[in-house]
Protein backbone atom coordinates (compact mmCIF):
# COMPACT_ATOMS: atom_id res chain seq x y z
CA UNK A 1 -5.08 -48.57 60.77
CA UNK A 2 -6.09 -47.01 57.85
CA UNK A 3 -3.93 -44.18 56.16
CA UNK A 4 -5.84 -41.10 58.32
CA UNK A 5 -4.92 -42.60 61.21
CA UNK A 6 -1.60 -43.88 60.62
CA UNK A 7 -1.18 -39.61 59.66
CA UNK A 8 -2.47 -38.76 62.99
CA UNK A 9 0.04 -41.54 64.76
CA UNK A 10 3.20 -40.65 63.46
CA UNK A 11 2.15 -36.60 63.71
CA UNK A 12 1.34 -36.70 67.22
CA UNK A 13 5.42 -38.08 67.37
CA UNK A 14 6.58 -35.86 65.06
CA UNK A 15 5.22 -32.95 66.87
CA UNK A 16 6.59 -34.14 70.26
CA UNK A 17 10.01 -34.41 68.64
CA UNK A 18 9.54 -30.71 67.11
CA UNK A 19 8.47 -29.63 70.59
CA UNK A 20 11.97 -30.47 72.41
CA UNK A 21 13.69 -29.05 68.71
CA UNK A 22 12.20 -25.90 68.34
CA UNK A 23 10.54 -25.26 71.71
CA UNK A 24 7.90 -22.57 71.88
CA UNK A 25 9.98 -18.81 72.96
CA UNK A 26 12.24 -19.81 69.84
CA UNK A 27 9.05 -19.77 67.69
CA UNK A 28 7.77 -17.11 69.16
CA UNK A 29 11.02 -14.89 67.85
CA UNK A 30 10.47 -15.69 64.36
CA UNK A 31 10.01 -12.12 62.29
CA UNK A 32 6.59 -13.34 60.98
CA UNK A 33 5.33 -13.43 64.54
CA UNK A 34 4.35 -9.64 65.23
CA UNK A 35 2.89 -8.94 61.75
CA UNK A 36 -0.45 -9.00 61.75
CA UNK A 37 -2.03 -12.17 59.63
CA UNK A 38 -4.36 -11.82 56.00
CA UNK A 39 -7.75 -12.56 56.20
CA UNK A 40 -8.74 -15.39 53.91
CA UNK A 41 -12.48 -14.23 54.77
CA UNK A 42 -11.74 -11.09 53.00
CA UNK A 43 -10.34 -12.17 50.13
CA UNK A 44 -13.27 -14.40 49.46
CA UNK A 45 -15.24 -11.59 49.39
CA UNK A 46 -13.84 -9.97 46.70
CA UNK A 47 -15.49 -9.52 43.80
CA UNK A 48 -11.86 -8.82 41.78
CA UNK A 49 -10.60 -12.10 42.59
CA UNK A 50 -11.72 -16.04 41.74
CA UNK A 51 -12.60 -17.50 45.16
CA UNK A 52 -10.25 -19.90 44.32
CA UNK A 53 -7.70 -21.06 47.18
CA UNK A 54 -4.47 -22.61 44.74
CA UNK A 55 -2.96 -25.62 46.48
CA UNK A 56 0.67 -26.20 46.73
CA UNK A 57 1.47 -30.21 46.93
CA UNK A 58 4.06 -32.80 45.90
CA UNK A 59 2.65 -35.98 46.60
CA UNK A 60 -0.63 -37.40 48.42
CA UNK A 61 -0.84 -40.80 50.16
CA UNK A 62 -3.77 -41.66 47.13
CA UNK A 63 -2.08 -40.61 44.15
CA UNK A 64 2.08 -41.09 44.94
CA UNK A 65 3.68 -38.12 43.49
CA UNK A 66 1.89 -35.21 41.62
CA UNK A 67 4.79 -32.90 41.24
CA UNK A 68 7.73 -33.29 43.26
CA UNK A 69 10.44 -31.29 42.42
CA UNK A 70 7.91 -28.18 41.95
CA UNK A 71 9.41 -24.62 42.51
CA UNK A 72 7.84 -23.23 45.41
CA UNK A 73 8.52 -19.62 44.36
CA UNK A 74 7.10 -19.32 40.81
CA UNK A 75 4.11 -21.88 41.05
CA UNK A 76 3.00 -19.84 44.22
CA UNK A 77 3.60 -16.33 42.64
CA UNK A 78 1.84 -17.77 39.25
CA UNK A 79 -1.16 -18.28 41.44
CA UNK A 80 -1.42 -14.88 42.56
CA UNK A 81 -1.08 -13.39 39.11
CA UNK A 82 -3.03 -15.88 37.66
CA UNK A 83 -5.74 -14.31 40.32
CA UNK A 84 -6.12 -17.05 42.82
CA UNK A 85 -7.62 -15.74 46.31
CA UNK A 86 -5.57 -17.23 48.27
CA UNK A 87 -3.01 -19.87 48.49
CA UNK A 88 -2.82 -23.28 50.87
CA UNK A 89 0.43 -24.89 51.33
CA UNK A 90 1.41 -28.94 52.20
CA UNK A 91 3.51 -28.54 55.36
CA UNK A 92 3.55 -32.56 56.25
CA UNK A 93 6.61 -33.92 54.91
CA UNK A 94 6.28 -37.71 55.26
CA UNK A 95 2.71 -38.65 53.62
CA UNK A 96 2.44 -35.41 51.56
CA UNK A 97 6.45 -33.98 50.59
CA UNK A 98 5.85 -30.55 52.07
CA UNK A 99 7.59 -28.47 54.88
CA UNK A 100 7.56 -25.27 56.87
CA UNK A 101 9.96 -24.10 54.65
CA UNK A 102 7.47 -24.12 51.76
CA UNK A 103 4.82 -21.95 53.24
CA UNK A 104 7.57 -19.52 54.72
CA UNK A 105 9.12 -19.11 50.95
CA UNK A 106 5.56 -18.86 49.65
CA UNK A 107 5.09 -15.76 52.36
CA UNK A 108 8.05 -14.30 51.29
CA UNK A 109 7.01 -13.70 47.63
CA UNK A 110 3.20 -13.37 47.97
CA UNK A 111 0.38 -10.99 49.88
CA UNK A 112 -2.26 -12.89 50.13
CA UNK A 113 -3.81 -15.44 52.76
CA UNK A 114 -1.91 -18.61 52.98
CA UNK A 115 -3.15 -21.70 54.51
CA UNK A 116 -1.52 -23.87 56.53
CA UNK A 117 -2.51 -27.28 55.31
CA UNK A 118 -1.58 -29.77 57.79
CA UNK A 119 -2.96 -32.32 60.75
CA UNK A 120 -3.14 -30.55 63.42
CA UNK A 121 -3.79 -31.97 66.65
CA UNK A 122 -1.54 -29.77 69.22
CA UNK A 123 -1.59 -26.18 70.12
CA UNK A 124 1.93 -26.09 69.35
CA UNK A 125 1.11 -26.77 65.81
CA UNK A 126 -0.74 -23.55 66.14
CA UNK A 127 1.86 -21.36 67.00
CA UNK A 128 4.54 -22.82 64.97
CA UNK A 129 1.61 -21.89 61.83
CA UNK A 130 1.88 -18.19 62.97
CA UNK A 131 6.22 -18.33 63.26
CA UNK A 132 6.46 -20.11 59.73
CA UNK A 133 3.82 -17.07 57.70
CA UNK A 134 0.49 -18.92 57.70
CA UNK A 135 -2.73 -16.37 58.17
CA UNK A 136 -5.33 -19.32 58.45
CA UNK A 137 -4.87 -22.69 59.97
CA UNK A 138 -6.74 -26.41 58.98
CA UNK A 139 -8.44 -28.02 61.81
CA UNK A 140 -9.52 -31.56 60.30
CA UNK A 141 -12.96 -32.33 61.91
CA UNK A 142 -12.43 -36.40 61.56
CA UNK A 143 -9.24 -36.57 64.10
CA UNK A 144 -10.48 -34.10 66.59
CA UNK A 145 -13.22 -33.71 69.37
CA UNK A 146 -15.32 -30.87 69.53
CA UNK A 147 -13.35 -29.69 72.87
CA UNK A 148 -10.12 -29.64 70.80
CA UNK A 149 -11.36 -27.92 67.88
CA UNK A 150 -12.74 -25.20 70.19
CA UNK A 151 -9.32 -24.93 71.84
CA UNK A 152 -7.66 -24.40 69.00
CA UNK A 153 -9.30 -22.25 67.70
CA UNK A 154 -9.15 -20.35 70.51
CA UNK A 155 -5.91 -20.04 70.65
CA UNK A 156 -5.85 -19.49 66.77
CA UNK A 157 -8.14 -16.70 67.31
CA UNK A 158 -5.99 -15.29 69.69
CA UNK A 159 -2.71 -15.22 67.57
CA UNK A 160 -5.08 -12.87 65.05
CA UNK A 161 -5.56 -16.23 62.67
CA UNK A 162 -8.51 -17.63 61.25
CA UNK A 163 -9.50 -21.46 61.24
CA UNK A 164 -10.92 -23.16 58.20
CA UNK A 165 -12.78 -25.93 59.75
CA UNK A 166 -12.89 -29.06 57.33
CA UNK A 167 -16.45 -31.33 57.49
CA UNK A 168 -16.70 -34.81 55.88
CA UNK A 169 -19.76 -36.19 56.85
CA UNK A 170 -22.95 -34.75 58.41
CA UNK A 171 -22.09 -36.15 61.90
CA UNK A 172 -19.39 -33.74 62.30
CA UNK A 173 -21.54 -30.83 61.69
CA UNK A 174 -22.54 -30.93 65.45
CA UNK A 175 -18.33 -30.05 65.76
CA UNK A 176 -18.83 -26.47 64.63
CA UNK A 177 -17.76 -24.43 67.51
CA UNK A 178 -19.44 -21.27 68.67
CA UNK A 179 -16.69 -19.48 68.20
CA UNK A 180 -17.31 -17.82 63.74
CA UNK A 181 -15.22 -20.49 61.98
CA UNK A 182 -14.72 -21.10 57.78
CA UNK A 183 -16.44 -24.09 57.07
CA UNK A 184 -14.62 -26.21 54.46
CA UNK A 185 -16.35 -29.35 53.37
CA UNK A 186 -14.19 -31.52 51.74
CA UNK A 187 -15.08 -33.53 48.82
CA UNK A 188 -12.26 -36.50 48.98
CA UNK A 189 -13.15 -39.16 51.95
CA UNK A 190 -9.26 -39.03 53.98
CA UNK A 191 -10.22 -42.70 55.23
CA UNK A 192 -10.72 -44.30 51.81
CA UNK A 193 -9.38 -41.32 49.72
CA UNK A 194 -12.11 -41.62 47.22
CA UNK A 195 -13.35 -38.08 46.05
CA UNK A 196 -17.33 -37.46 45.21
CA UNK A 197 -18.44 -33.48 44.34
CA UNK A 198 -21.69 -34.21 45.47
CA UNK A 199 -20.46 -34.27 49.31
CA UNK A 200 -20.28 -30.29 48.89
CA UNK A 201 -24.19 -30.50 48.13
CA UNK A 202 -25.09 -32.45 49.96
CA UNK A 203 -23.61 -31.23 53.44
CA UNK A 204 -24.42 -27.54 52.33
CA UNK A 205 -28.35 -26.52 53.68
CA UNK A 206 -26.99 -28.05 57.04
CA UNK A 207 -24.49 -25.82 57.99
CA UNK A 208 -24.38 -22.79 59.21
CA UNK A 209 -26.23 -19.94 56.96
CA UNK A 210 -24.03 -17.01 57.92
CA UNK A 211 -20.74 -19.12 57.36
CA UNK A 212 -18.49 -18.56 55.14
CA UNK A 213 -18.35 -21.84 52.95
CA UNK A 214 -15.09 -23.57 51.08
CA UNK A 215 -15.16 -27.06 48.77
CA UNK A 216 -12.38 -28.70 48.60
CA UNK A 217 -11.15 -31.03 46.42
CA UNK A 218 -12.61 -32.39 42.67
CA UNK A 219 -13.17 -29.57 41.13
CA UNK A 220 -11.89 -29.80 37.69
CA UNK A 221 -13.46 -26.82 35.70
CA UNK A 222 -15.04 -23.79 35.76
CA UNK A 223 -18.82 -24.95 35.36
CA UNK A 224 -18.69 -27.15 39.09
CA UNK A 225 -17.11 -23.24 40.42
CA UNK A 226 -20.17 -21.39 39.24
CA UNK A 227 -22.35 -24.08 40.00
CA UNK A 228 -20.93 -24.19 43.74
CA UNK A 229 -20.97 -20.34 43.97
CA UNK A 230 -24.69 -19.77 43.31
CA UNK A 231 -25.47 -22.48 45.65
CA UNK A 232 -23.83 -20.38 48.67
CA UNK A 233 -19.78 -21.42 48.23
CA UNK A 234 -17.08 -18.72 48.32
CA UNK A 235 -13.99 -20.68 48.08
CA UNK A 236 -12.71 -23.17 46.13
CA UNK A 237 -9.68 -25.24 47.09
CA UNK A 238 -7.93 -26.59 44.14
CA UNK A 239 -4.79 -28.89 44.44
CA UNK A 240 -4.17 -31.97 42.56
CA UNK A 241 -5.69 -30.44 39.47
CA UNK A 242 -3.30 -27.66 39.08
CA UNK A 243 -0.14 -29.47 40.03
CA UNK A 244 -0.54 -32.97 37.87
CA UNK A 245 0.37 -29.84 34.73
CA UNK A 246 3.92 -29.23 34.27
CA UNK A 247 3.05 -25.89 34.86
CA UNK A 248 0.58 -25.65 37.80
CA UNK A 249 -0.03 -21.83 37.47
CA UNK A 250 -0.74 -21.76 33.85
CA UNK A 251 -3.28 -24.05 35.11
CA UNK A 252 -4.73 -22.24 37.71
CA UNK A 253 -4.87 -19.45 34.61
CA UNK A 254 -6.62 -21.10 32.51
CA UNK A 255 -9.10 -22.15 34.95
CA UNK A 256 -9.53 -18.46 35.81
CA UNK A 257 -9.83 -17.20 32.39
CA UNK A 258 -12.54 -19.86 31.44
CA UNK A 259 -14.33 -18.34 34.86
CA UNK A 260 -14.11 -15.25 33.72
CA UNK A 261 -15.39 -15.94 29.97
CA UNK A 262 -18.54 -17.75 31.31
CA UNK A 263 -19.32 -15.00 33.06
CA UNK A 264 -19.19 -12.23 30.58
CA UNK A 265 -21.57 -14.43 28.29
């Protein structure tokens, strides 16, 4: 197997496990359950912020570690300040060092959208995104039907949360539900975990010209943003780049402040 589906394996046992642990009416009960969810739509949209979505990760099955011992608190809340859009948070533990816990401290210091980036292929992964903070959940186009990914994000919808639906290839484009999802193309392959920008172009005049359109991964300065942006692009979801710096928010600054000088020229 390669490493996407040895992920998908050992999730679709770790979420039967977490099923009989923390069954559904106990998730249901948690206090971020009632409140009504961000939308990372319209944050994109605004013209005071970067369109950048700041990744929180320790490790990735390509690269080993990246950061492990990062504080959750301050790299998430340097984000925000920094002027990040939103935020998307590593809940896999195993292949990527993340948790629940991380995206629940991460709501508890920061108003913004938060993604929950993880595999998901369960409903109950759905609901346990809304008890744990999240406002948008990933739905990874690759490991999932076209059936499933309308189920989901059914149910998603349902539970007030939006769905950032993540494309590879062009034969998953005929995946896109009815149902208004984000479209994130991502530029890393997850089966050989080699990373190309020019997947972002290339997959963009095929999808959906009302969508609202996120890259994701390789983007390493401000020139590939613009460049992305005036192509049709709102978001921008930046991991690895911040968090290989000691400090991953002065990072994300940076980025922002070289954004915001190119544009004033």
């Amino acid at each position: 197997m390669n490493i996407l589906q040895q992920i998908v394996a050992f999730k679709k046992k770790e979420v039967s496990e977490r099923k009989s642990l923390y069954p559904v009416k106990l998730l249901e009960r948690s206090i971020y359950f009632p409140a009504k969810p961000l939308s990372l739509k319209s944050y994109l949209a605004r013209p005071d912020l970067s369109g950048i979505i700041a990744e929180f990760k320790r490790r990735s099955p390509s690269a080993g570690d990246i950061h492990p011992f990062a504080p959750v608190e301050t790299t998430t809340l340097g984000y925000m300040q920094a002027g990040a859009s939103a935020l998307s948070v590593l809940t896999d533990q195993k292949f990527f060092g993340g948790s629940s816990e991380d995206l629940s401290i991460a709501r508890k210091f920061n108003f913004c959208p938060i993604l929950r980036k993880d595999f998901m292929v369960d409903p109950y992964q759905v609901i346990e995104a809304k008890s744990i903070g999240a406002d948008v959940i990933l739905l990874i186009a690759s490991i999932l039907s076209k059936q499933q990914i309308t189920s989901l994000t059914s149910l998603a919808r349902s539970l007030q949360l939006e769905v950032l639906l993540e494309l590879h290839s062009m034969d998953e484009i005929a995946k896109i539900p009815d149902d208004e999802v984000i479209i994130g193309v991502n530029n890393r392959d997850l089966t050989a975990m080699k990373t190309d920008l020019q997947t972002s172009f290339r997959l963009l005049p095929h999808l959906p010209a009302s969508a609202v359109k996120v890259s994701e991964s390789g983007i390493h300065n401000a020139d590939s943003i613009l460049q992305l942006k005036e192509l049709g692009y709102s978001g921008f979801l930046i991991g690895e780049y911040f968090m290989r710096h000691t400090r991953p928010e002065q990072a994300c600054k940076q980025l922002i402040q070289q954004l915001i000088s190119i544009k004033s020229c």
